[in-house]
N, C-alpha and C. Protein backbone atom coordinates (compact mmCIF):
# COMPACT_ATOMS: atom_id res chain seq x y z
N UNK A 1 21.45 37.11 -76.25
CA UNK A 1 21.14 36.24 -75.14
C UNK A 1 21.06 37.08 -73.88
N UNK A 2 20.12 37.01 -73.20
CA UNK A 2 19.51 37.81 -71.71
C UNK A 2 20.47 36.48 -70.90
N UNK A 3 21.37 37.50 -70.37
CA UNK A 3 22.31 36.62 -69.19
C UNK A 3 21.41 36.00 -67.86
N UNK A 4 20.60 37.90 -67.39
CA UNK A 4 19.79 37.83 -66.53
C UNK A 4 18.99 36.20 -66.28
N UNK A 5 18.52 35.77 -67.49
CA UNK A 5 17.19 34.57 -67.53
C UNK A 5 17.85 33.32 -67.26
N UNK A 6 19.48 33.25 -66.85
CA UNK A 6 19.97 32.36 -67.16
C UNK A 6 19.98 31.68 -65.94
N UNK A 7 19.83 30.03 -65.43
CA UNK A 7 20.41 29.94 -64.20
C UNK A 7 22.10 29.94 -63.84
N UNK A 8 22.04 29.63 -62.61
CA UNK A 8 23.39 29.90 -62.20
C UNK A 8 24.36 28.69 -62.67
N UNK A 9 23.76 27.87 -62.73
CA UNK A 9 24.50 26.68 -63.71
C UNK A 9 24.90 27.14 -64.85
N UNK A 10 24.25 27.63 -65.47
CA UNK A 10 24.69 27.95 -67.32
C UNK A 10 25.57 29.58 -66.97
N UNK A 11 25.56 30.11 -66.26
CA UNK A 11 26.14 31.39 -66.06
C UNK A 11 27.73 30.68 -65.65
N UNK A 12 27.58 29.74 -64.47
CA UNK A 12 28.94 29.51 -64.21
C UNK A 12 29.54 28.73 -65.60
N UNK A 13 28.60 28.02 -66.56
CA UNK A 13 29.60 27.29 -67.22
C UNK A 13 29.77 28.56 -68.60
N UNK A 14 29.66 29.91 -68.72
CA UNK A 14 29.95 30.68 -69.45
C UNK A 14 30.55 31.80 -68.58
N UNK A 15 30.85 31.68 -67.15
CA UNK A 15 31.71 32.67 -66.75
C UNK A 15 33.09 32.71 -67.47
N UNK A 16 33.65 31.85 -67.82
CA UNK A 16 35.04 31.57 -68.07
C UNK A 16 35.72 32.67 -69.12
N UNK A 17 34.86 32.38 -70.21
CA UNK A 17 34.47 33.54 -71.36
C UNK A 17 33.59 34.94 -70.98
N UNK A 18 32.78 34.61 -70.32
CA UNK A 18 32.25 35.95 -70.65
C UNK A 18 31.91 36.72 -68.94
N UNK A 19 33.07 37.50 -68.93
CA UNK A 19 33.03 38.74 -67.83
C UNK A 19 31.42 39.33 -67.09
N UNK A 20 30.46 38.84 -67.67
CA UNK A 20 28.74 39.30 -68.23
C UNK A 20 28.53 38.46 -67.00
N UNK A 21 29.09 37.18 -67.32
CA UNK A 21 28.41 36.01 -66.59
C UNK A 21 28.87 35.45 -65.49
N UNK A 22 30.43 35.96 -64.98
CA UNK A 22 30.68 36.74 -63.56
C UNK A 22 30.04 37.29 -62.72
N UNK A 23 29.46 38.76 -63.52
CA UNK A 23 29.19 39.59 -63.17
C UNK A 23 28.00 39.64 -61.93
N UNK A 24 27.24 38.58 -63.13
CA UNK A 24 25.96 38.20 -62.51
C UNK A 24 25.89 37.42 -61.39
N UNK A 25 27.06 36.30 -61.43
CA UNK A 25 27.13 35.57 -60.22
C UNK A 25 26.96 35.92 -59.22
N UNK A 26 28.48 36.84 -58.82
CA UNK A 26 29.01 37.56 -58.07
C UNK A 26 28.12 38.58 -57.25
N UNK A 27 27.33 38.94 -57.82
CA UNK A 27 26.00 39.99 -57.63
C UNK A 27 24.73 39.06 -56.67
N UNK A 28 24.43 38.09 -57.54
CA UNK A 28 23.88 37.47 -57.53
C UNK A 28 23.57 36.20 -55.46
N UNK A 29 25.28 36.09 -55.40
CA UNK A 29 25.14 35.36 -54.19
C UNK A 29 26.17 36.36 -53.28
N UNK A 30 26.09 37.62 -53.35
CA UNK A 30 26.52 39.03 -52.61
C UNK A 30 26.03 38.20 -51.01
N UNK A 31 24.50 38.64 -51.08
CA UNK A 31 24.07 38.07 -49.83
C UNK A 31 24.17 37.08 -49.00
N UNK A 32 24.79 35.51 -50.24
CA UNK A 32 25.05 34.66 -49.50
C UNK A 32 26.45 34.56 -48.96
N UNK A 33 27.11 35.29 -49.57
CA UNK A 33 28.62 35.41 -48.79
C UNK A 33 28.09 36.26 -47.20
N UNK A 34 27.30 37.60 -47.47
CA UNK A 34 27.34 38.09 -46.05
C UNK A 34 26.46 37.50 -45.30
N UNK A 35 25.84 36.39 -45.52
CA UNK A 35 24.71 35.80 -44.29
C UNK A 35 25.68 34.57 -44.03
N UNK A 36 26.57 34.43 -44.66
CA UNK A 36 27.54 33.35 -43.73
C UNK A 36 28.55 34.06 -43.62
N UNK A 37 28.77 34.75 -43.45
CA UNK A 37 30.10 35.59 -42.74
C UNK A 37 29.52 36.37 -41.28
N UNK A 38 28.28 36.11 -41.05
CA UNK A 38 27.48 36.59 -39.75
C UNK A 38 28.27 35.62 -38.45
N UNK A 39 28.03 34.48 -38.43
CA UNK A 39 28.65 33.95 -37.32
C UNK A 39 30.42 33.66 -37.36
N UNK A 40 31.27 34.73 -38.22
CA UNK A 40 32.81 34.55 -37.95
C UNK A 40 33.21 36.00 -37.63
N UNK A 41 34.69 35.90 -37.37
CA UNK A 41 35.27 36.95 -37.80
C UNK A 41 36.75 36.75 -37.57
N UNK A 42 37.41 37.85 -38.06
CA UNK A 42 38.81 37.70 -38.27
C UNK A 42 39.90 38.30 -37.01
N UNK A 43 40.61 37.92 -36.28
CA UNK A 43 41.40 38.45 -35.20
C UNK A 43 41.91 39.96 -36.21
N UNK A 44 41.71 40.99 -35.60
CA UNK A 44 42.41 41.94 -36.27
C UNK A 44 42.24 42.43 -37.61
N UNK A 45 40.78 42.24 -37.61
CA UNK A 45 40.34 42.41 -39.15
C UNK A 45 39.29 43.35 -38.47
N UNK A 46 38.43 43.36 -39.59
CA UNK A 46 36.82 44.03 -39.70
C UNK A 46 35.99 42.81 -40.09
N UNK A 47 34.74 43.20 -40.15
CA UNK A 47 33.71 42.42 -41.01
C UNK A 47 33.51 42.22 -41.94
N UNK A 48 33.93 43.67 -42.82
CA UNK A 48 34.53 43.45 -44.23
C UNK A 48 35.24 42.93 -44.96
N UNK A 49 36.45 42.31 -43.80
CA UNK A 49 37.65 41.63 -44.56
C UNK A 49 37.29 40.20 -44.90
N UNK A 50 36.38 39.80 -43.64
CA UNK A 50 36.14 38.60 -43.89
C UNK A 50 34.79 38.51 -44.70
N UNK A 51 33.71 39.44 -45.20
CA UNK A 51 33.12 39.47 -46.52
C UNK A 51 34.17 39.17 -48.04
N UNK A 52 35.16 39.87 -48.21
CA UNK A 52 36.13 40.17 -49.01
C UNK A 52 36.61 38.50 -49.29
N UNK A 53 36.69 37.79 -48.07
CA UNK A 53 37.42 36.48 -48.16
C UNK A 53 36.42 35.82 -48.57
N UNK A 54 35.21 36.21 -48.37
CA UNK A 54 33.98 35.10 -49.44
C UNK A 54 33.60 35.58 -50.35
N UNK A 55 34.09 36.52 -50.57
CA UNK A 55 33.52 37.08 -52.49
C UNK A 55 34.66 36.36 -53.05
N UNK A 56 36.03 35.94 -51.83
CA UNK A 56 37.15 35.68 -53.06
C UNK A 56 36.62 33.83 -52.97
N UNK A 57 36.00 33.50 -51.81
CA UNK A 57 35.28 32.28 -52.19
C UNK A 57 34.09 31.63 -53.22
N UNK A 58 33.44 32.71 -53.25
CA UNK A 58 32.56 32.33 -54.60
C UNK A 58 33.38 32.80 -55.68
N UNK A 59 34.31 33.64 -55.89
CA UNK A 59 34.86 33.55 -57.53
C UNK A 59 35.59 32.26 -57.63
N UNK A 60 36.28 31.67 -56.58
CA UNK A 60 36.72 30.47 -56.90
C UNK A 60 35.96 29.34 -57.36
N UNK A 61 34.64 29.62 -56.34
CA UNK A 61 33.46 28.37 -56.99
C UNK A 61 33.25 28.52 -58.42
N UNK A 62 32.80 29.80 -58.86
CA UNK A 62 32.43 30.31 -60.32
C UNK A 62 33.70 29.62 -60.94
N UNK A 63 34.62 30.00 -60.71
CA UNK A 63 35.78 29.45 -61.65
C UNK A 63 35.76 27.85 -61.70
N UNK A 64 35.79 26.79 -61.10
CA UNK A 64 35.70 25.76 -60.02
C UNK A 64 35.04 25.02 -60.86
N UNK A 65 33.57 25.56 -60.72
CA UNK A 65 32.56 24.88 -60.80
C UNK A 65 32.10 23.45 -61.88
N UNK A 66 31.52 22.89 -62.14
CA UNK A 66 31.36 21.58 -62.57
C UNK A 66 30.05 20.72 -62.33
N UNK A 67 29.15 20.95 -62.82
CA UNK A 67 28.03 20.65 -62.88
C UNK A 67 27.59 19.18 -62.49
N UNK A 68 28.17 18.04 -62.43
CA UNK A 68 28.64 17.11 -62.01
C UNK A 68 28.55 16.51 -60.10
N UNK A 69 29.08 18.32 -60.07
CA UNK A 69 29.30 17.94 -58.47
C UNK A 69 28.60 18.57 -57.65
N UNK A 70 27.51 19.07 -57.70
CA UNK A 70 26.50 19.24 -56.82
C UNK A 70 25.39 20.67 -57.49
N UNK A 71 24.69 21.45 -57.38
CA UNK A 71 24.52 22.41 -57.95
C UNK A 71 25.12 23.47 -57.23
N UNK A 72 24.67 24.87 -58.26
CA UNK A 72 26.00 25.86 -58.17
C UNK A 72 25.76 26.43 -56.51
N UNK A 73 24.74 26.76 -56.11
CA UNK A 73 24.53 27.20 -54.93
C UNK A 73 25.28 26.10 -53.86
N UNK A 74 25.04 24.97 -53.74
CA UNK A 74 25.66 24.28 -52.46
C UNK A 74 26.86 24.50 -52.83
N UNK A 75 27.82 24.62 -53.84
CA UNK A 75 28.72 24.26 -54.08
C UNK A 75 29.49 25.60 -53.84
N UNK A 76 28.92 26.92 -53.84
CA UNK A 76 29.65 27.98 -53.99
C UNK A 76 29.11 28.40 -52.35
N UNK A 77 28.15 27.80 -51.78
CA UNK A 77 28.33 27.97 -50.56
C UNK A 77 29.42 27.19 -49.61
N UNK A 78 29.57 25.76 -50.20
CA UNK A 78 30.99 25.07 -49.34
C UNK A 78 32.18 26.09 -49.59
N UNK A 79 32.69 26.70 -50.64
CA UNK A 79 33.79 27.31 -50.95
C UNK A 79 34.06 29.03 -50.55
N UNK A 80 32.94 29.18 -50.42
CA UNK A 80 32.53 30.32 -49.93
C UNK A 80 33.31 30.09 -48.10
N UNK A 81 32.45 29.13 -47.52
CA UNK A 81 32.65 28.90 -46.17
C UNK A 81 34.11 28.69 -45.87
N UNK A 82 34.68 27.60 -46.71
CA UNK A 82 36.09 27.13 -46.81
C UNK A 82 37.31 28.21 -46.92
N UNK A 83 36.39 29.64 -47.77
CA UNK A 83 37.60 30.56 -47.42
C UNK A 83 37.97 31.46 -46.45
N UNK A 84 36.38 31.08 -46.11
CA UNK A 84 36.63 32.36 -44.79
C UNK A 84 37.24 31.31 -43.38
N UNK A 85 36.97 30.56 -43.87
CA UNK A 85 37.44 29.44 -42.47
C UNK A 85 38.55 29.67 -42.62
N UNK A 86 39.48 29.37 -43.95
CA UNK A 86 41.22 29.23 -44.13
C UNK A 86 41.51 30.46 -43.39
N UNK A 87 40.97 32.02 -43.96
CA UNK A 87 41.29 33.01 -43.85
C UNK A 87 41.39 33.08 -41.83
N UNK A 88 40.05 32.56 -41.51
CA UNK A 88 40.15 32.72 -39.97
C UNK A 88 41.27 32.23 -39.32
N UNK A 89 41.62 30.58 -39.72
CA UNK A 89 42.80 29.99 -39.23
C UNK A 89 44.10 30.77 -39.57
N UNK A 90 44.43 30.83 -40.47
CA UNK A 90 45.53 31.90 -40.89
C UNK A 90 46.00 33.29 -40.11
N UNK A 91 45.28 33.83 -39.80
CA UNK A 91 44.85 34.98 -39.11
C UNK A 91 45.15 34.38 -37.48
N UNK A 92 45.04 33.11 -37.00
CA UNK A 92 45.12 32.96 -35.97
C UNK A 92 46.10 32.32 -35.74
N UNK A 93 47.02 31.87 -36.73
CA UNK A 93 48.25 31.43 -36.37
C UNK A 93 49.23 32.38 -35.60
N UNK A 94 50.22 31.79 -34.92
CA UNK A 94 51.15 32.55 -33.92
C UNK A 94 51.80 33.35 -35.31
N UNK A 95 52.41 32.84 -36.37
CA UNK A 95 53.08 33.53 -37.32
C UNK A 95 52.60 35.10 -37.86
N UNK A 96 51.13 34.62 -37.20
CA UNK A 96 50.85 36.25 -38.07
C UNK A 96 50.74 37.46 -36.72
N UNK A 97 50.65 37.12 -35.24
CA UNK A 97 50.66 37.65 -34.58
C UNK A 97 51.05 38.98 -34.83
N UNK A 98 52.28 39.21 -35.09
CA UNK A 98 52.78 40.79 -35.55
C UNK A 98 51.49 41.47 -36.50
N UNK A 99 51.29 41.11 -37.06
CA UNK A 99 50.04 41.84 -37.74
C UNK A 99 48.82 42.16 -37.19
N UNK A 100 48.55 40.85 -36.07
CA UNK A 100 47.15 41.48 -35.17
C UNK A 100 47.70 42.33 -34.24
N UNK A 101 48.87 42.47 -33.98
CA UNK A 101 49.03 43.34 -32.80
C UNK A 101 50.02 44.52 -33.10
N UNK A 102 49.78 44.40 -34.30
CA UNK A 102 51.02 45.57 -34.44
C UNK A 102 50.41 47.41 -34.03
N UNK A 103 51.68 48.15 -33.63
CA UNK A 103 51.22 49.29 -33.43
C UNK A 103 51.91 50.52 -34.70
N UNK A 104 50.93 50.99 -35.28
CA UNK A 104 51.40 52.15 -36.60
C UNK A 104 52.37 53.02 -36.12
N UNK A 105 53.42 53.51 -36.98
CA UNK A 105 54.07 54.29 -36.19
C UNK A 105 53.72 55.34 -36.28
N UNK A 106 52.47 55.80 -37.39
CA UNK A 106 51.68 56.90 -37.12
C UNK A 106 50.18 56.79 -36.71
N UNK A 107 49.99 55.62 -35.94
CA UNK A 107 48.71 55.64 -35.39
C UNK A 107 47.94 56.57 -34.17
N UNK A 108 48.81 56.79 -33.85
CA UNK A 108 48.27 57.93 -32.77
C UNK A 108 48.06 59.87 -33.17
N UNK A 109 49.11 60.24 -33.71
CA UNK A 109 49.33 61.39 -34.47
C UNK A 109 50.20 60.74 -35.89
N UNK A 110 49.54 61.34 -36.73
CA UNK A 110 49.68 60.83 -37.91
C UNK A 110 49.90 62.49 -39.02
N UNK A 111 49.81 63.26 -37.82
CA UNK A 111 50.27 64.64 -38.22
C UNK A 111 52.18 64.44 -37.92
N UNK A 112 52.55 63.83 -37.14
CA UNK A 112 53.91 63.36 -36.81
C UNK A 112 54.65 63.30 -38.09
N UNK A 113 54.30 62.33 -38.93
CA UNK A 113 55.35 61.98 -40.46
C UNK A 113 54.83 62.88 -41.88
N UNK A 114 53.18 63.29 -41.42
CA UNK A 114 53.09 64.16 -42.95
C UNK A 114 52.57 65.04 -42.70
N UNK A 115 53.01 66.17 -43.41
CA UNK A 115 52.02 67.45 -43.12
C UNK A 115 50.71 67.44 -44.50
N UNK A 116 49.97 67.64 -43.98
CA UNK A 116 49.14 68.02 -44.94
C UNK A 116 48.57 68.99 -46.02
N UNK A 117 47.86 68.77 -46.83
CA UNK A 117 47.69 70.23 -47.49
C UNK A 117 46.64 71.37 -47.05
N UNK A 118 46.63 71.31 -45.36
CA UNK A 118 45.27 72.09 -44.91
C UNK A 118 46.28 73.44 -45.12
N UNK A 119 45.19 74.45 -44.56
CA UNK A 119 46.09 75.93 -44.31
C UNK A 119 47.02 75.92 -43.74
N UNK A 120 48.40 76.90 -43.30
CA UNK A 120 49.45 76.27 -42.62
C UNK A 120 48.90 77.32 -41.36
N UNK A 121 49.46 76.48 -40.18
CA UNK A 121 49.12 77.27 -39.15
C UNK A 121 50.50 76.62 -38.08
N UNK A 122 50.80 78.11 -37.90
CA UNK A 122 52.26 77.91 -37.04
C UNK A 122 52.23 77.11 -35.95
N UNK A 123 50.73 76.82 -34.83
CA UNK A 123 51.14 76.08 -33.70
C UNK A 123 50.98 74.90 -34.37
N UNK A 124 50.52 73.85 -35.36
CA UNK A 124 50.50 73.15 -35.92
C UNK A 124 52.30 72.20 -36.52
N UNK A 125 52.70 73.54 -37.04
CA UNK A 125 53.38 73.16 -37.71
C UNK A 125 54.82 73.39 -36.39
N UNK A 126 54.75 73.90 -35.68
CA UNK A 126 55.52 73.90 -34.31
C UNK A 126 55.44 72.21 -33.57
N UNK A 127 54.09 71.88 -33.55
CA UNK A 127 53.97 70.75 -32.45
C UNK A 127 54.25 69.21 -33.71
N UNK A 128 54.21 69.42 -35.10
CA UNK A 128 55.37 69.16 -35.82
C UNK A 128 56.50 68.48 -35.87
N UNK A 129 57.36 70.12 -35.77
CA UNK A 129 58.28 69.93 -35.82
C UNK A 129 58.89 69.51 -34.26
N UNK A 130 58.05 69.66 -32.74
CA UNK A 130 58.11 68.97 -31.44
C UNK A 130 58.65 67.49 -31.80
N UNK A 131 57.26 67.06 -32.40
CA UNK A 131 57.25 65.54 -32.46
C UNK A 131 58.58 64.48 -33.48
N UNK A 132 58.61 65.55 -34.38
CA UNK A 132 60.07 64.74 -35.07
C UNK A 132 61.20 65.14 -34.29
N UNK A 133 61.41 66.23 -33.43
CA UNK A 133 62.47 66.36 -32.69
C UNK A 133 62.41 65.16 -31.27
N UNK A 134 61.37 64.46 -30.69
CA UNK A 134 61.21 63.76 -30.13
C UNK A 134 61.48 62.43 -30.88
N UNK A 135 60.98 62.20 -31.94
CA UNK A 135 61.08 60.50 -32.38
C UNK A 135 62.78 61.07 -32.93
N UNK A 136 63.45 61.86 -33.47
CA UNK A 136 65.17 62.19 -33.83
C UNK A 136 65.66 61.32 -32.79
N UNK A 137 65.36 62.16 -31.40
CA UNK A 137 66.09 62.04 -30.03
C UNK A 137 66.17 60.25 -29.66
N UNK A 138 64.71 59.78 -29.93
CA UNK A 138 64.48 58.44 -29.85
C UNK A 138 65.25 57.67 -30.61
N UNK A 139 65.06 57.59 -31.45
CA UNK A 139 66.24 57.09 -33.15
C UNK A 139 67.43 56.87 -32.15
N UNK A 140 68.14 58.33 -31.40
CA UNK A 140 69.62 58.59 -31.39
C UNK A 140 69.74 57.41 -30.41
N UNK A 141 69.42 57.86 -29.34
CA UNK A 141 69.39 56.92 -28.53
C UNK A 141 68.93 55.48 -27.96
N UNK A 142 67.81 55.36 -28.66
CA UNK A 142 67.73 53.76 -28.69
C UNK A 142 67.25 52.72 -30.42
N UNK A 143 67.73 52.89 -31.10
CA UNK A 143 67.39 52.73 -32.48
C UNK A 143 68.85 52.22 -32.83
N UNK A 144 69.17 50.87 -33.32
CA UNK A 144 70.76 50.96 -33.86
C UNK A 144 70.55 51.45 -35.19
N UNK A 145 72.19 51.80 -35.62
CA UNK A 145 72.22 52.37 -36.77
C UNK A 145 71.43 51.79 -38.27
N UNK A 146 71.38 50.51 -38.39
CA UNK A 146 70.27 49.66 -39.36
C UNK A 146 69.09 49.97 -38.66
N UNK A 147 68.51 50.34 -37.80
CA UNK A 147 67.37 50.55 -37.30
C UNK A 147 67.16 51.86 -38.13
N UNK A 148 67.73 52.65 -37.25
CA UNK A 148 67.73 54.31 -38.38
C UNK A 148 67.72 54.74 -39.26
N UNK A 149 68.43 53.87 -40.16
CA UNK A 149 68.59 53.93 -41.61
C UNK A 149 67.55 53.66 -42.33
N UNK A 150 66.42 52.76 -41.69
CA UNK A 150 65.39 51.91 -42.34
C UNK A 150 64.39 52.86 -41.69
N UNK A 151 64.23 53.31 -40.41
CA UNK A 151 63.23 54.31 -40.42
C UNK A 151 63.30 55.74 -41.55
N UNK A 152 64.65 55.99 -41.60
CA UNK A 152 64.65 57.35 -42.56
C UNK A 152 64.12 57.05 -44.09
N UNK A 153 64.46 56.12 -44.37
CA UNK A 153 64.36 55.55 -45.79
C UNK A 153 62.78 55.22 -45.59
N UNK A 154 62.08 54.56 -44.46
CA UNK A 154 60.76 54.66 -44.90
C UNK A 154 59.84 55.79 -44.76
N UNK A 155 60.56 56.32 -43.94
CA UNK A 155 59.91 57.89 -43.72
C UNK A 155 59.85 58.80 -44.92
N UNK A 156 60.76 58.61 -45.73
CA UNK A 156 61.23 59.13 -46.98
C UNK A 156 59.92 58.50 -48.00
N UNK A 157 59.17 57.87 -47.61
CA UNK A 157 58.43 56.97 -48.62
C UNK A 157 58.54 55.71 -48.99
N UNK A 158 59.98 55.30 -49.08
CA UNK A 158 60.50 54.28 -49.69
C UNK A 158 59.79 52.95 -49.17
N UNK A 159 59.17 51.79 -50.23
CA UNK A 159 58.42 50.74 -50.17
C UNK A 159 60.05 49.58 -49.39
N UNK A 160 59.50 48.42 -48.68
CA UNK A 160 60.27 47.53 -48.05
C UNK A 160 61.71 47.70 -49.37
N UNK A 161 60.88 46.98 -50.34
CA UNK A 161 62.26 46.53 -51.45
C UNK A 161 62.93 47.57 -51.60
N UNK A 162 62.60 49.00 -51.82
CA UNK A 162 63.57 49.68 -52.14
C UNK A 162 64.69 50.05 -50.87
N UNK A 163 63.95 49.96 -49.59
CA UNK A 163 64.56 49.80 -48.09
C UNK A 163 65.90 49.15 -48.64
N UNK A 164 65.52 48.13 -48.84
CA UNK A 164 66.28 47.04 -48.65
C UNK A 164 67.57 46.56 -49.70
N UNK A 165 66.69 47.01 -50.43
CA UNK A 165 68.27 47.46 -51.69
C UNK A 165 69.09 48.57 -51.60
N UNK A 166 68.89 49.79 -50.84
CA UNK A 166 69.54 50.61 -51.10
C UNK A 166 70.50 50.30 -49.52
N UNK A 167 69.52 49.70 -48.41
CA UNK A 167 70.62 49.23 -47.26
C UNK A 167 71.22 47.38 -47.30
N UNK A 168 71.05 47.21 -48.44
CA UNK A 168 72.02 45.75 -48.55
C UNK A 168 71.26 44.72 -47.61
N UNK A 169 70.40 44.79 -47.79
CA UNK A 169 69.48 44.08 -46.68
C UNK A 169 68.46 43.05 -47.46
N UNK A 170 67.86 41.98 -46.52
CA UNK A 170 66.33 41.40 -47.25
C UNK A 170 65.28 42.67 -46.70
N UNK A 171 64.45 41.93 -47.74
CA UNK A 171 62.97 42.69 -47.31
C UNK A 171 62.14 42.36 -46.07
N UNK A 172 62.74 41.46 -45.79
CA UNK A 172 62.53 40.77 -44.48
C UNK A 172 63.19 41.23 -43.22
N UNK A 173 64.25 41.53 -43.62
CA UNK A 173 65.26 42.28 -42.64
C UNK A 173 64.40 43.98 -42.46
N UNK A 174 63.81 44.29 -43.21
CA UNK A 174 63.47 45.63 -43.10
C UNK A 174 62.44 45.49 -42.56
N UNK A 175 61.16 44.53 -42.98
CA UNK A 175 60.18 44.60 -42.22
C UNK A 175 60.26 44.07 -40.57
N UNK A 176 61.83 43.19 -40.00
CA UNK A 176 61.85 43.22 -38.89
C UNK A 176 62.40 44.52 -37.94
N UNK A 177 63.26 45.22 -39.27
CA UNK A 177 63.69 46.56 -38.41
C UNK A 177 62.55 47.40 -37.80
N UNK A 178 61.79 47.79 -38.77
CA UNK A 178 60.41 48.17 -38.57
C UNK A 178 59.60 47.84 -37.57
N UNK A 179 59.23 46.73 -37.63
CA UNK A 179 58.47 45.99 -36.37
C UNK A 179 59.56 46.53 -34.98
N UNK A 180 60.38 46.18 -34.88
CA UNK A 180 61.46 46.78 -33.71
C UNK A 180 61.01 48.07 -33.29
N UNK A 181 60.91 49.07 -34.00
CA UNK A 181 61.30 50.25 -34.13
C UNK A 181 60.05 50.70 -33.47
N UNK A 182 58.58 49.85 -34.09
CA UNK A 182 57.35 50.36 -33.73
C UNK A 182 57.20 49.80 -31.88
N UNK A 183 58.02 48.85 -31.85
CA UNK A 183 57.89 48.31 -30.15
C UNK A 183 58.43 49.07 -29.65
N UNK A 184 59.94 49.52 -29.65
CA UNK A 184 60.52 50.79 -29.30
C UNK A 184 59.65 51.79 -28.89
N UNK A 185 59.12 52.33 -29.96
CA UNK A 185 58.52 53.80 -29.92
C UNK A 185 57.00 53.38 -28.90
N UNK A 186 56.73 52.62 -28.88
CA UNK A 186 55.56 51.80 -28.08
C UNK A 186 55.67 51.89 -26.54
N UNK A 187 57.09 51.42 -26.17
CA UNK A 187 57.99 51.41 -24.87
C UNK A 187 57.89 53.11 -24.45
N UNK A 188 58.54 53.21 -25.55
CA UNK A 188 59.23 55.17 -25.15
C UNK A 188 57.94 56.12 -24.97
N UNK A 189 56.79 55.65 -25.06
CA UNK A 189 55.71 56.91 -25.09
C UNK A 189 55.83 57.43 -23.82
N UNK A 190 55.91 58.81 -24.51
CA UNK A 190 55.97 59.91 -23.36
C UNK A 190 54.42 60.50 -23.31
């Protein structure tokens, strides 16, 4: 069976089973996710993210779907729209604020927490070791001790949960230490 020849009706009612007939969908209304993602966008996103939120809207239609209730195109265009809308509102709630506005704690020099594997070169690795002697000094003095603990441990690599188990803490508690820590260092720029 040529999937290709199929319409999008008979593709969605054999997506379920067959990965083939996804495939094609998905491909298939690419464009119509990005010609309605033209007039939105996401606080603190890209354009991409909110593409991303209508590809995850037409797999829901594909999955969804039901022949019954309108054909596959109107139908994977309402759901399509519906996610990027949720996604917009969401995004604009006060709750997520910390996320549109947050500042990296290696967003500016990002040579600060890792060295890399370029050649080593001493003024490099001097202005380095400057900058962790500056964020140390910061830590000492305005960072409480659960503050510190949770920067070293993530500096170390360590993901929230493991933060948070090894300092008796929620994961929640760590991602507020964090957030703290990045306002701090935000305040303190020298």
């Amino acid at each position: 069976m040529d999937l290709q020849s199929l319409t999008d009706e008979e593709l969605a009612a054999l997506a379920a089973a067959n990965s083939g007939a996804m495939d094609i969908l998905l491909f298939r209304h690419k464009n119509t996710v990005k010609m309605l993602s033209r007039p939105y966008f996401i606080i603190g996103a890209d354009h991409e993210d909110l593409v991303q939120e209508g590809m995850i809207g037409l797999y829901k239609a594909i999955r969804d779907y039901t022949p019954a209730a309108a054909s596959f195109a109107t139908f994977a265009a309402a759901c399509i729209k519906n996610q990027m809308l949720t996604a917009i509102k969401n995004a604009a709630r006060k709750k997520h604020s910390p996320l549109n506005t947050y500042i990296s704690i290696d967003q500016e020099n990002p040579e600060i927490f890792h060295i890399t594997d370029q050649e080593y070169n001493p003024e490099h690795a001097l202005d380095i070791r400057e900058n962790r002697r500056k964020i140390t000094a910061l830590a000492a003095t305005s960072l409480s001790h659960l503050e510190a603990a949770c920067l070293a441990d993530f500096l170390k690599g360590l993901s929230y949960n493991e933060i948070a188990e090894k300092q008796g803490i929620t994961a929640k508690s760590v991602d507020n230490a964090l957030h703290r820590i990045r306002r701090k260092l935000a305040e303190n720029k020298t």
